[in-house]
PDB file of N, CA and C in Angstrom:
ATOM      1  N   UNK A   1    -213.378  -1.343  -6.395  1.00  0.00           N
ATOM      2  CA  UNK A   1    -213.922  -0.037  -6.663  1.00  0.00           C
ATOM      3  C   UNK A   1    -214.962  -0.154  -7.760  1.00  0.00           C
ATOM      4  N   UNK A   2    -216.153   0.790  -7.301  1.00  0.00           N
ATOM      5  CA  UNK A   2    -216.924   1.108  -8.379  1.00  0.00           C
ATOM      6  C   UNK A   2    -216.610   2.164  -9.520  1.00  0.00           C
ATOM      7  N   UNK A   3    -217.035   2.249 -11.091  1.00  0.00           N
ATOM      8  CA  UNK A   3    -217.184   3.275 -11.990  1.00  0.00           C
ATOM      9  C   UNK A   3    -218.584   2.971 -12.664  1.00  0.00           C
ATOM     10  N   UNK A   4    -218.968   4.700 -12.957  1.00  0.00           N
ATOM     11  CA  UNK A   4    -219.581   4.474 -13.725  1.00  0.00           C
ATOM     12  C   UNK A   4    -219.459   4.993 -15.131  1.00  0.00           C
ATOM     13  N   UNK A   5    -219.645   3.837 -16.626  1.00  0.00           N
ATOM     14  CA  UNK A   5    -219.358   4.453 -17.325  1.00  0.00           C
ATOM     15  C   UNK A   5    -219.943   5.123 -18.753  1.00  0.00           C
ATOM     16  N   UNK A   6    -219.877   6.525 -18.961  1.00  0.00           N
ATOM     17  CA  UNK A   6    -220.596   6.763 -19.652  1.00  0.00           C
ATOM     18  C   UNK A   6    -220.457   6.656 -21.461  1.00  0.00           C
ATOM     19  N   UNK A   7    -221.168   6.069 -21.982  1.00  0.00           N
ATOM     20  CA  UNK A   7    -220.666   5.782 -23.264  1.00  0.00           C
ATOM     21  C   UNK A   7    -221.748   6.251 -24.785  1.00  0.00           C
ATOM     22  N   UNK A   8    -221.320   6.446 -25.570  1.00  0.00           N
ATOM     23  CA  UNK A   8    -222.308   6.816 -26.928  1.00  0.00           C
ATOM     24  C   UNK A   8    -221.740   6.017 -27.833  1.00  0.00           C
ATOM     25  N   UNK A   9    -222.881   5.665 -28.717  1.00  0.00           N
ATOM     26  CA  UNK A   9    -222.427   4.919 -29.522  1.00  0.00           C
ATOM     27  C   UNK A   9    -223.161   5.325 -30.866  1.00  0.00           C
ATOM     28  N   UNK A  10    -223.077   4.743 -31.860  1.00  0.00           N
ATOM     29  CA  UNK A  10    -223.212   5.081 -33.140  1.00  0.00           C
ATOM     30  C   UNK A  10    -222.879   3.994 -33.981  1.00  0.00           C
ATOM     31  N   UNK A  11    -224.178   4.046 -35.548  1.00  0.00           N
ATOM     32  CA  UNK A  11    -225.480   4.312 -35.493  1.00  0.00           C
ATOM     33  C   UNK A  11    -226.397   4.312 -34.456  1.00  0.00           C
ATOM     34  N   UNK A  12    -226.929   4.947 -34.170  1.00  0.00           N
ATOM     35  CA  UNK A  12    -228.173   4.778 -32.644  1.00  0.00           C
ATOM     36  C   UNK A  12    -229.232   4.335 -33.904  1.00  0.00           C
ATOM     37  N   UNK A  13    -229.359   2.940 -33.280  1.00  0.00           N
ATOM     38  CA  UNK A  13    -230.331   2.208 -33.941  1.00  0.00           C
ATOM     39  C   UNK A  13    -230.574   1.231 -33.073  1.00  0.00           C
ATOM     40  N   UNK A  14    -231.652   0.481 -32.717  1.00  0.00           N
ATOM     41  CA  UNK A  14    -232.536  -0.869 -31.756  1.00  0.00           C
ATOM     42  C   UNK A  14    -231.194  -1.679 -31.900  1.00  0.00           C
ATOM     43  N   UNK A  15    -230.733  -2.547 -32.827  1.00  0.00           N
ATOM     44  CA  UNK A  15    -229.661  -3.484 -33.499  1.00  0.00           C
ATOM     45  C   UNK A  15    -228.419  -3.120 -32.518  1.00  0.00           C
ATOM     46  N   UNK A  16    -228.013  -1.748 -32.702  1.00  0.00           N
ATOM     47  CA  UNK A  16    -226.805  -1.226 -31.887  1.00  0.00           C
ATOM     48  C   UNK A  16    -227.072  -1.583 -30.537  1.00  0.00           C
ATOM     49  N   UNK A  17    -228.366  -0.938 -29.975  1.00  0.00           N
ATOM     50  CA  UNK A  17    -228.070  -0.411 -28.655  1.00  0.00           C
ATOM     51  C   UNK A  17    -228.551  -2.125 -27.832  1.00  0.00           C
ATOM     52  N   UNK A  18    -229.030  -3.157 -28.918  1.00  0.00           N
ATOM     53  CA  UNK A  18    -229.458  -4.152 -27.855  1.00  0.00           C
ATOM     54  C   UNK A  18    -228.111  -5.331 -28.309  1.00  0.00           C
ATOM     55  N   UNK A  19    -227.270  -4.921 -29.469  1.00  0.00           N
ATOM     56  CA  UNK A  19    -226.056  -5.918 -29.633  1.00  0.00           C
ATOM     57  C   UNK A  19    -224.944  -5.310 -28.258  1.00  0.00           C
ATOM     58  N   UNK A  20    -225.188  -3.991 -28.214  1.00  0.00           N
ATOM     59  CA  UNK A  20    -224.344  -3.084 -26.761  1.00  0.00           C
ATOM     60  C   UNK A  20    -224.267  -3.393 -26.008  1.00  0.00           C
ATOM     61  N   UNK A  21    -226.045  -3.769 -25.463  1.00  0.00           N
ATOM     62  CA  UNK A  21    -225.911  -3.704 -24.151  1.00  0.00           C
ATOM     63  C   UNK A  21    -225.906  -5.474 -23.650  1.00  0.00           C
ATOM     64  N   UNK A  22    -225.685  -6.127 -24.657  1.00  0.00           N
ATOM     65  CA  UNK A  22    -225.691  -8.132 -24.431  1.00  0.00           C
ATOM     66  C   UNK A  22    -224.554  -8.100 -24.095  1.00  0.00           C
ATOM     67  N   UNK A  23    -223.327  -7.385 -25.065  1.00  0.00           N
ATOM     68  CA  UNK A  23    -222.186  -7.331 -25.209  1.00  0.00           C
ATOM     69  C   UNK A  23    -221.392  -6.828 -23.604  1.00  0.00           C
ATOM     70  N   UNK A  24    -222.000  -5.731 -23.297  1.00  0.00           N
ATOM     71  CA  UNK A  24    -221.832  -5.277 -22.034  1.00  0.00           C
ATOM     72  C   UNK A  24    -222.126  -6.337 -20.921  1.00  0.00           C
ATOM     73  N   UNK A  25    -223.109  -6.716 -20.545  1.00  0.00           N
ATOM     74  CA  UNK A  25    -223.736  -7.801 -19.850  1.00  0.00           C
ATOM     75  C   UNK A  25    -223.025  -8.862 -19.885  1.00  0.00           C
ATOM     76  N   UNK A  26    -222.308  -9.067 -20.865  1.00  0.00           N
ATOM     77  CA  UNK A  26    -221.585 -10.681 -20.418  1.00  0.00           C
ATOM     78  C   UNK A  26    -220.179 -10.342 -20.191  1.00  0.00           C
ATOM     79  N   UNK A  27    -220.079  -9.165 -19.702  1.00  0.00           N
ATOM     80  CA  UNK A  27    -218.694  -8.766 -19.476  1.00  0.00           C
ATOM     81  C   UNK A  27    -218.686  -9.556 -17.526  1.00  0.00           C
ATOM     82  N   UNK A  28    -217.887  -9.883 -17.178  1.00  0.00           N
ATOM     83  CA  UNK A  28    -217.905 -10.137 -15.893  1.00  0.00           C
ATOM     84  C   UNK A  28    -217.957  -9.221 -14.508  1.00  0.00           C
ATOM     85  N   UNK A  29    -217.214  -8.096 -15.058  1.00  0.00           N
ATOM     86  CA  UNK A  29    -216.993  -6.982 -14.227  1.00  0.00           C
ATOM     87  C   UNK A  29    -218.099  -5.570 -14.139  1.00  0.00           C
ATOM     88  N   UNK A  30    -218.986  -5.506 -15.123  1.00  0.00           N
ATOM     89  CA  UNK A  30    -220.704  -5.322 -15.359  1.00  0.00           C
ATOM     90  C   UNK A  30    -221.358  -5.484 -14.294  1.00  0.00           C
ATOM     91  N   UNK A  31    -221.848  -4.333 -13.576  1.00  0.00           N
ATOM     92  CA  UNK A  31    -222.874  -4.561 -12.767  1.00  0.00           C
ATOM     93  C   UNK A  31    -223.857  -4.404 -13.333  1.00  0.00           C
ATOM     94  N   UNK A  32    -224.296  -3.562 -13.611  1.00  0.00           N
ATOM     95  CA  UNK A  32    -225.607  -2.886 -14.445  1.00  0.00           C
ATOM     96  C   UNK A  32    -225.438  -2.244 -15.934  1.00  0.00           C
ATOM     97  N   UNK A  33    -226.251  -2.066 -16.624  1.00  0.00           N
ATOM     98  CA  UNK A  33    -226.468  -1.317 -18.305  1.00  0.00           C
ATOM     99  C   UNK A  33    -227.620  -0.603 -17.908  1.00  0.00           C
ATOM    100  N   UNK A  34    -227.497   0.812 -17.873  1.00  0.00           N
ATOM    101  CA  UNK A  34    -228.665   1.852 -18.431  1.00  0.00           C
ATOM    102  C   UNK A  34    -228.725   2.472 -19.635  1.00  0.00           C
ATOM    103  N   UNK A  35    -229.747   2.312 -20.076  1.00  0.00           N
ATOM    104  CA  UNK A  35    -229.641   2.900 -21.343  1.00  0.00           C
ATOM    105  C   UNK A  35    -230.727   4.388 -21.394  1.00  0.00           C
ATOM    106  N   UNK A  36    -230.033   5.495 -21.670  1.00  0.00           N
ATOM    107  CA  UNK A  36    -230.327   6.763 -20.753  1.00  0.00           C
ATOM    108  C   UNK A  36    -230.066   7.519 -22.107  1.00  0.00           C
ATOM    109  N   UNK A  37    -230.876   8.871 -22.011  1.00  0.00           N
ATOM    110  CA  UNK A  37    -231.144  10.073 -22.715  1.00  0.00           C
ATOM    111  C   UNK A  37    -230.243  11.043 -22.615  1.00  0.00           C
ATOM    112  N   UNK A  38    -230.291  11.859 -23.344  1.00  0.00           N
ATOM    113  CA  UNK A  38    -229.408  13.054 -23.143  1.00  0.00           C
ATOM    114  C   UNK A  38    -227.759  12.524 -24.050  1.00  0.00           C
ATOM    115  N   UNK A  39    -226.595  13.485 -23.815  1.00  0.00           N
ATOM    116  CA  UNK A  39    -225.216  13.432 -24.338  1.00  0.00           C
ATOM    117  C   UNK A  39    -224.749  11.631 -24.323  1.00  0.00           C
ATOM    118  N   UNK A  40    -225.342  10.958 -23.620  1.00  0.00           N
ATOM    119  CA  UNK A  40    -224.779   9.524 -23.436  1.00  0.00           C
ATOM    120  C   UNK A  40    -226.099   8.668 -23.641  1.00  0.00           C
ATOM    121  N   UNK A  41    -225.590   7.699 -24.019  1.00  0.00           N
ATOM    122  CA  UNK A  41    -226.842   6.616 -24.845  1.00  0.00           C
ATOM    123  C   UNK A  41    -226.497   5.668 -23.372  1.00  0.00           C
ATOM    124  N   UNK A  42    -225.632   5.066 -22.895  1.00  0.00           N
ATOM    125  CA  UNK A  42    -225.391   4.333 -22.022  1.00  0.00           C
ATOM    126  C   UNK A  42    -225.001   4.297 -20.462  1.00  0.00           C
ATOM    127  N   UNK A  43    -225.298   4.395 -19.540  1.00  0.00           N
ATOM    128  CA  UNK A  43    -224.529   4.027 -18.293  1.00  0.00           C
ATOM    129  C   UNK A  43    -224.147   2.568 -18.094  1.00  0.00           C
ATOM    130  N   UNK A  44    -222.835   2.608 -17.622  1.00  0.00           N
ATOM    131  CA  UNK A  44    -222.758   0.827 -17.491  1.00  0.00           C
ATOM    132  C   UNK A  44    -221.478   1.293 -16.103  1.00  0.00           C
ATOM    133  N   UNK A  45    -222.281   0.069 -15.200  1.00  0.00           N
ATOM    134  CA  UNK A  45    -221.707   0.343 -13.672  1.00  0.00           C
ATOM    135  C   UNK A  45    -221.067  -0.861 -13.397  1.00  0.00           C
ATOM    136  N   UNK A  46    -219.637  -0.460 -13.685  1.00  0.00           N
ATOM    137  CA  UNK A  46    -218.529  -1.225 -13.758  1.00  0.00           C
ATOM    138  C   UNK A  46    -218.081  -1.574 -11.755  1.00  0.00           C
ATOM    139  N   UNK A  47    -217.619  -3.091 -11.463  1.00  0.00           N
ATOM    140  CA  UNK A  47    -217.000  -3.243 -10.634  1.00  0.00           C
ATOM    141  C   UNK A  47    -215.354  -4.130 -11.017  1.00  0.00           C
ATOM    142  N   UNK A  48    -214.076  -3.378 -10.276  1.00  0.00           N
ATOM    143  CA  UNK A  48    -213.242  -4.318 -10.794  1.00  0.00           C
ATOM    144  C   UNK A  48    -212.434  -3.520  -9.231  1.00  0.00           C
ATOM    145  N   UNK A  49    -210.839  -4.189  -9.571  1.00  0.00           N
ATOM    146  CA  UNK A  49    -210.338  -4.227  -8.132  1.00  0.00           C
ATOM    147  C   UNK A  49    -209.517  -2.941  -8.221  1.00  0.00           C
ATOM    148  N   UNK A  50    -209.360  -1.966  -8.667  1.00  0.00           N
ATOM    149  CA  UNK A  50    -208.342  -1.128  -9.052  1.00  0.00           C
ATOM    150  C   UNK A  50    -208.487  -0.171  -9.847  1.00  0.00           C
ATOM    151  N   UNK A  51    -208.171   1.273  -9.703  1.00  0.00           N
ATOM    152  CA  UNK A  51    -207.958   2.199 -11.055  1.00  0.00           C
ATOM    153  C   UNK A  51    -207.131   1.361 -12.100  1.00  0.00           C
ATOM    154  N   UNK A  52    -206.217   0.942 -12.085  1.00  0.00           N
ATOM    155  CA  UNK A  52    -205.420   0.348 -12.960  1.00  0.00           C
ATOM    156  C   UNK A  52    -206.143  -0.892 -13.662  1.00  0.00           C
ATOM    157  N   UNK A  53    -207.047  -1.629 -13.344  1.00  0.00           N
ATOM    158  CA  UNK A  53    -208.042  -2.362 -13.031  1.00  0.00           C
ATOM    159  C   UNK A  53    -209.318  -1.735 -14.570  1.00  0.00           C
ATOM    160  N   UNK A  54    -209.452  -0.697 -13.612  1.00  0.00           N
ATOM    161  CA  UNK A  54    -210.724  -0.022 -14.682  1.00  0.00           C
ATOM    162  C   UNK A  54    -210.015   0.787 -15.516  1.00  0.00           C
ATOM    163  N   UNK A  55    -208.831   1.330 -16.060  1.00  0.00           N
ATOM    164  CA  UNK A  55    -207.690   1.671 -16.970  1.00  0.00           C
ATOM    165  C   UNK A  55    -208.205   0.555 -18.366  1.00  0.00           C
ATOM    166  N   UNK A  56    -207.641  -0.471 -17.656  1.00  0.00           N
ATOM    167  CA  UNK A  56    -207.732  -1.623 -18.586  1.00  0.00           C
ATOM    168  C   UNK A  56    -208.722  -1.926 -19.140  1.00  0.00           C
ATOM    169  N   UNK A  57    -209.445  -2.229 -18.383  1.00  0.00           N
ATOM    170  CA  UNK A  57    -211.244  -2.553 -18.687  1.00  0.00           C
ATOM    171  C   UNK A  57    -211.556  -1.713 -20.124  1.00  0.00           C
ATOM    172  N   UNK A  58    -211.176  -0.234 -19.784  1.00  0.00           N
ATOM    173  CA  UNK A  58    -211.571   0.323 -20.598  1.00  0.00           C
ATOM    174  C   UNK A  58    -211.065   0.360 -22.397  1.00  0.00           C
ATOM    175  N   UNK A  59    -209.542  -0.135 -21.736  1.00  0.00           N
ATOM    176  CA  UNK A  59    -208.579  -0.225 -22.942  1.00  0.00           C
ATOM    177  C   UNK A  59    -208.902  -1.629 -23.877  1.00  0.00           C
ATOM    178  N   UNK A  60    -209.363  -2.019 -23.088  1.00  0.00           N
ATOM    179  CA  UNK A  60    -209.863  -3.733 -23.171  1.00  0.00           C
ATOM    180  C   UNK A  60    -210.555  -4.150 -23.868  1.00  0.00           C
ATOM    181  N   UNK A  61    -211.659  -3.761 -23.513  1.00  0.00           N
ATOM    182  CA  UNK A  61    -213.112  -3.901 -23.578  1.00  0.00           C
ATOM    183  C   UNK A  61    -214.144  -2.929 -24.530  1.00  0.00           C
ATOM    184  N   UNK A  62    -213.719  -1.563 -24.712  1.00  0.00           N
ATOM    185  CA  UNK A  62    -214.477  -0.942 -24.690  1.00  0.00           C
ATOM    186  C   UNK A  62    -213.393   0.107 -26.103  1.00  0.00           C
ATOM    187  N   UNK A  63    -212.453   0.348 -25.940  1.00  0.00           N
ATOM    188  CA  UNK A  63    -211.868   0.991 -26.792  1.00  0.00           C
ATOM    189  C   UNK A  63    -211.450   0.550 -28.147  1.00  0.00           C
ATOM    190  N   UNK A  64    -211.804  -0.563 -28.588  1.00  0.00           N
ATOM    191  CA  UNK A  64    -211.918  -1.117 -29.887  1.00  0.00           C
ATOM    192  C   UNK A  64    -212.983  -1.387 -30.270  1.00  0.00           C
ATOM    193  N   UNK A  65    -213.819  -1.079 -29.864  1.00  0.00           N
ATOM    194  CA  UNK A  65    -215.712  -1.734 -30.008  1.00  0.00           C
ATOM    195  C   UNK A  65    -215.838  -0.757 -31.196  1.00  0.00           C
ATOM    196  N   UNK A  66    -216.842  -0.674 -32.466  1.00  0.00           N
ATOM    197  CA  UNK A  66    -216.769  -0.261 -33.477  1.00  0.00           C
ATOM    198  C   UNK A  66    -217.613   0.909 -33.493  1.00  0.00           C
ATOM    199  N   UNK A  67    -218.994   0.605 -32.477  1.00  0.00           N
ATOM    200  CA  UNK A  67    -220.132   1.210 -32.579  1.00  0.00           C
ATOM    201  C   UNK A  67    -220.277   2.578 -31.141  1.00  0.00           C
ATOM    202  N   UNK A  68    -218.668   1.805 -30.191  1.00  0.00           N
ATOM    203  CA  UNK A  68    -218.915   3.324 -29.451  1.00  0.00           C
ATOM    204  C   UNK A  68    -217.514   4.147 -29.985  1.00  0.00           C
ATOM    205  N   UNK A  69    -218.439   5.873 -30.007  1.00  0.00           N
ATOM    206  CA  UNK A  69    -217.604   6.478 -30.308  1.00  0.00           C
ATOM    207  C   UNK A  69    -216.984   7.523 -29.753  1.00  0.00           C
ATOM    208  N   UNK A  70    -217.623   7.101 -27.979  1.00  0.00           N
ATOM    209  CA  UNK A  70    -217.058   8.312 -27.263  1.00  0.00           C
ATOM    210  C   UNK A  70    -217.523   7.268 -25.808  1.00  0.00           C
ATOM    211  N   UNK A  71    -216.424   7.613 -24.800  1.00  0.00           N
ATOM    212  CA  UNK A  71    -216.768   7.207 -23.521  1.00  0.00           C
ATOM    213  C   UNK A  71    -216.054   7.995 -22.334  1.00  0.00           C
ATOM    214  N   UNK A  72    -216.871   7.710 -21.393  1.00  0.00           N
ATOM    215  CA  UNK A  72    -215.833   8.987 -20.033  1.00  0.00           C
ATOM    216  C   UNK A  72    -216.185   8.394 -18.796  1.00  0.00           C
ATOM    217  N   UNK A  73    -215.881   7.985 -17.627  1.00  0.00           N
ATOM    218  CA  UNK A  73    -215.617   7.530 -16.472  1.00  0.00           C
ATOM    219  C   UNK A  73    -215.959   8.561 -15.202  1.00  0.00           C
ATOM    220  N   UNK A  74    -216.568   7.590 -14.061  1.00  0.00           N
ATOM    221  CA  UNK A  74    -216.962   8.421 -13.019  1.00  0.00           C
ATOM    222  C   UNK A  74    -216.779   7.605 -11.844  1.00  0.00           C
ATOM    223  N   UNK A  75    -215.870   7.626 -11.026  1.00  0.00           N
ATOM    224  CA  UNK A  75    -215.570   7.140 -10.061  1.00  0.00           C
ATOM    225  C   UNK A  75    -216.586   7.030  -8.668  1.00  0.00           C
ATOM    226  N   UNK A  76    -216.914   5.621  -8.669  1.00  0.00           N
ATOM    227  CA  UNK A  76    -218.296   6.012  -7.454  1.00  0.00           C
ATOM    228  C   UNK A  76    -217.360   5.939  -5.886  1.00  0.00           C
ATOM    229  N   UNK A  77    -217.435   7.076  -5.298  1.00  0.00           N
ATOM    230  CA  UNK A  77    -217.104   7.135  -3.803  1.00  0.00           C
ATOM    231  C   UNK A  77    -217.561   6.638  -3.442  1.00  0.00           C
ATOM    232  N   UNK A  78    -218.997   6.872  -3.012  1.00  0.00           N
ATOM    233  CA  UNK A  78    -220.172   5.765  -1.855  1.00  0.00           C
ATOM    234  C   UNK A  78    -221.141   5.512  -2.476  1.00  0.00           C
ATOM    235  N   UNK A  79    -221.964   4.940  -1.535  1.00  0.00           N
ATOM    236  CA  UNK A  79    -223.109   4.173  -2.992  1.00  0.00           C
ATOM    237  C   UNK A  79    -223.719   3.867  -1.771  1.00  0.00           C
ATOM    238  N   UNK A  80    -225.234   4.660  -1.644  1.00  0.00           N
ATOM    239  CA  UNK A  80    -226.324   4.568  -0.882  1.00  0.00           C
ATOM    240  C   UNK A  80    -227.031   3.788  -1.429  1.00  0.00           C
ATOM    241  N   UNK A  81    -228.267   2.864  -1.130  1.00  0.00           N
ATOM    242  CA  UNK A  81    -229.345   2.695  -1.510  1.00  0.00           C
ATOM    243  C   UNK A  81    -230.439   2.399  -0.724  1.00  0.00           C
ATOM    244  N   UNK A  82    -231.679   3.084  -1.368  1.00  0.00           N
ATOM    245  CA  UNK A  82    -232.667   2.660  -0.423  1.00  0.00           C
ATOM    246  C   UNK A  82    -233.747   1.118  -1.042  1.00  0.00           C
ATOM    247  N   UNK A  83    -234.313   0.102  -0.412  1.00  0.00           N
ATOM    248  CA  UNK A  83    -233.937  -1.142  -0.637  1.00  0.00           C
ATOM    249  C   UNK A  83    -235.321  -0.991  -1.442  1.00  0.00           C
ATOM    250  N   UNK A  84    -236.605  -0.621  -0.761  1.00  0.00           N
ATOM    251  CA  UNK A  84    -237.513  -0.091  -1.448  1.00  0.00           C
ATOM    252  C   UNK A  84    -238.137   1.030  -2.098  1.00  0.00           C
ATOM    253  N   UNK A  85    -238.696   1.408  -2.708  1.00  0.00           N
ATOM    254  CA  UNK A  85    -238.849   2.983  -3.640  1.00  0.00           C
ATOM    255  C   UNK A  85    -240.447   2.735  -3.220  1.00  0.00           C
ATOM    256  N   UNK A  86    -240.783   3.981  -2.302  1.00  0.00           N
ATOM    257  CA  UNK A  86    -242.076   4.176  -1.889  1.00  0.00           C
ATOM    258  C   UNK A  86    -242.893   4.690  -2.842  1.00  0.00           C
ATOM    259  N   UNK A  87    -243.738   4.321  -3.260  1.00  0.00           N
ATOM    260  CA  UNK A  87    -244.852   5.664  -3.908  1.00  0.00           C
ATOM    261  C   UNK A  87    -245.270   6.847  -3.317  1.00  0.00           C
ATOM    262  N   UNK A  88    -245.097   7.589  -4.372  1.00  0.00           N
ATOM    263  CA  UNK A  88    -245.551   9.088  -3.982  1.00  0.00           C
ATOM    264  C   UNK A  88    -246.570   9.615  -3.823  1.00  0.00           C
ATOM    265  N   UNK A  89    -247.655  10.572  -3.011  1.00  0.00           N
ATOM    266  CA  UNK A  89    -248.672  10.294  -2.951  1.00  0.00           C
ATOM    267  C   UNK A  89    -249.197  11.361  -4.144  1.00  0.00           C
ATOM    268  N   UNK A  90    -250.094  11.225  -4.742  1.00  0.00           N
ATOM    269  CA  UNK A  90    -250.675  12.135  -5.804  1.00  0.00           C
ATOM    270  C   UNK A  90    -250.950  13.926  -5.255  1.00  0.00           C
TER     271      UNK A  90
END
């Protein structure tokens, strides 16, 4: 199963958000790191085998980290993609 997860962290400073997102990245179960605007500094699109699975991950991984201070979970049902992104015409 996929999640995606949303996370903030603190100080929001360059230092934070690029020690975050290395930190994230060498996680194994890491598909992707966005680093996105608005209520959440982060998306990070978790794959692992299980709710119980991504329970952990979170308890794991992510819930002792110093610099995040809030995170929340989104369970991906399906997952479309289109392979190329056309340009739009002006």
């Amino acid at each position: 199963m996929q999640a995606f997860l949303h996370v903030q962290v603190r100080p929001l400073s360059r230092t934070v958000i690029e020690g975050f997102k290395a930190y994230a990245m060498s996680l194994p179960e890491v598909v992707s790191v966005f680093v996105v605007t608005g209520g959440d500094d982060f998306l990070v699109q978790v794959a692992v085998p299980s709710v119980d699975a991504l329970h952990a991950f979170v308890m794991d991984k992510f819930s002792g980290r110093r610099e995040i201070v809030g995170f929340r979970s989104s369970v991906i049902y399906q997952h479309t993609r289109k392979q190329v992104v056309e340009p739009l015409d002006p």
